[in-house]
Structure formats: structure tokens, C-alpha cells
Protein backbone atom coordinates (compact mmCIF):
# COMPACT_ATOMS: atom_id res chain seq x y z
CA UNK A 1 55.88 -6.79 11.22
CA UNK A 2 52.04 -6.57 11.13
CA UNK A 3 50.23 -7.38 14.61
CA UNK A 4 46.61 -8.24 14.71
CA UNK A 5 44.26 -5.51 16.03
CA UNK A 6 43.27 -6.54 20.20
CA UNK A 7 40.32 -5.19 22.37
CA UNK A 8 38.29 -4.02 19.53
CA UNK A 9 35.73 -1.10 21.40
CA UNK A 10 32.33 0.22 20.00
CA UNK A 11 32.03 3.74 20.97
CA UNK A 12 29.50 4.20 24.32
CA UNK A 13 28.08 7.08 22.25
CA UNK A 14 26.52 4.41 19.49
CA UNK A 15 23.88 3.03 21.93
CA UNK A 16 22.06 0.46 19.93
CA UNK A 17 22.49 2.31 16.27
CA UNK A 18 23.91 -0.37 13.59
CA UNK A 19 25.84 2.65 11.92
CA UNK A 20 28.91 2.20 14.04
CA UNK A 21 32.79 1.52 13.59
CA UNK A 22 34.74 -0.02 16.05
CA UNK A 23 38.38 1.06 16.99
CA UNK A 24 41.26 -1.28 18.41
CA UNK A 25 45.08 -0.05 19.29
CA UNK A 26 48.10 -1.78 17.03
CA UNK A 27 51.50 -1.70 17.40
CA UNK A 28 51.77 1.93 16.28
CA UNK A 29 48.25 3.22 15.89
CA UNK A 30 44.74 2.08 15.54
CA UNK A 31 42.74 -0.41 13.43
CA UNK A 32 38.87 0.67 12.27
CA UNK A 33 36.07 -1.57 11.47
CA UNK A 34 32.35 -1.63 10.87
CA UNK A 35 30.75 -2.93 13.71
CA UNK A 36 27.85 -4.82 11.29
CA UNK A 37 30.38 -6.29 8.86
CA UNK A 38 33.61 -6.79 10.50
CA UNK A 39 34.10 -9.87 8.07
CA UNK A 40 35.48 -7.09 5.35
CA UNK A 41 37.92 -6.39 7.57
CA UNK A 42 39.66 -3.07 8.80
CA UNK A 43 42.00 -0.27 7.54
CA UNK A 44 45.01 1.10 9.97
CA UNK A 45 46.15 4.17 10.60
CA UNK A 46 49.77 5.16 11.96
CA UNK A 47 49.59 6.94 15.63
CA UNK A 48 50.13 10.48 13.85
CA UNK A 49 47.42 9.89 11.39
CA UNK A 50 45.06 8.51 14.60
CA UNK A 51 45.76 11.77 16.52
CA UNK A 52 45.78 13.85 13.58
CA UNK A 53 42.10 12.65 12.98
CA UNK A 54 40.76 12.91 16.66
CA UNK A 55 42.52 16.66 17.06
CA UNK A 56 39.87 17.03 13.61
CA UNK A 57 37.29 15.77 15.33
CA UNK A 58 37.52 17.28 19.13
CA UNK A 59 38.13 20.65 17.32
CA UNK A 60 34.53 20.27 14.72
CA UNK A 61 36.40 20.35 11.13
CA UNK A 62 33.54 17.90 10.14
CA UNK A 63 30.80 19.88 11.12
């Protein structure tokens, strides 16, 4: 069963830039979008693959 992404959020960090994603919970994870063409639609990731990707990020492996 597939549930629809709720309570998309912009990051507060994006200000008034129009290179931003949005991020919304599912059923077991998170849904991502692009804030200035959310008509393409979004990609999901499973809750291990969300955390796995904001442990990358808190910790600079894309620096």
C-alpha cells in the first residue's frame, strides 16, 4: 500500500532561493520534491535510506 506524501516542508534554510526541494514523511520514510516543479512529482525513500542520507549530510560526506 502506497500513501500519498502529507505536510510537504521547504527547508527554513532556502529563504527565497528557487533551488529548493521539499521533504514530506510517508508511511515508512520520506517523499522529495522540487519546490519550482512539483508537477513532476517526487521520489521516496525507505526510513533507513532517509536516515542513512541525513547521518551523510550532518557528518559533511558531500563537502
Amino acid at each position: 500500500m502506497t500513501l500519498r506524501p502529507r505536510n510537504w516542508q521547504k527547508s527554513s534554510r532556502s529563504n527565497q532561493h528557487s533551488h529548493c526541494v521539499e521533504v514530506a514523511r510517508t508511511h515508512d520514510g520520506a517523499a522529495v520534491r522540487d519546490t519550482k516543479n512539483r508537477a513532476a512529482g517526487h521520489f521516496t525513500t525507505t526510513h533507513q535510506q532517509w536516515a542513512a542520507f541525513l547521518n551523510a549530510v550532518k557528518t559533511n560526506r558531500f563537502d
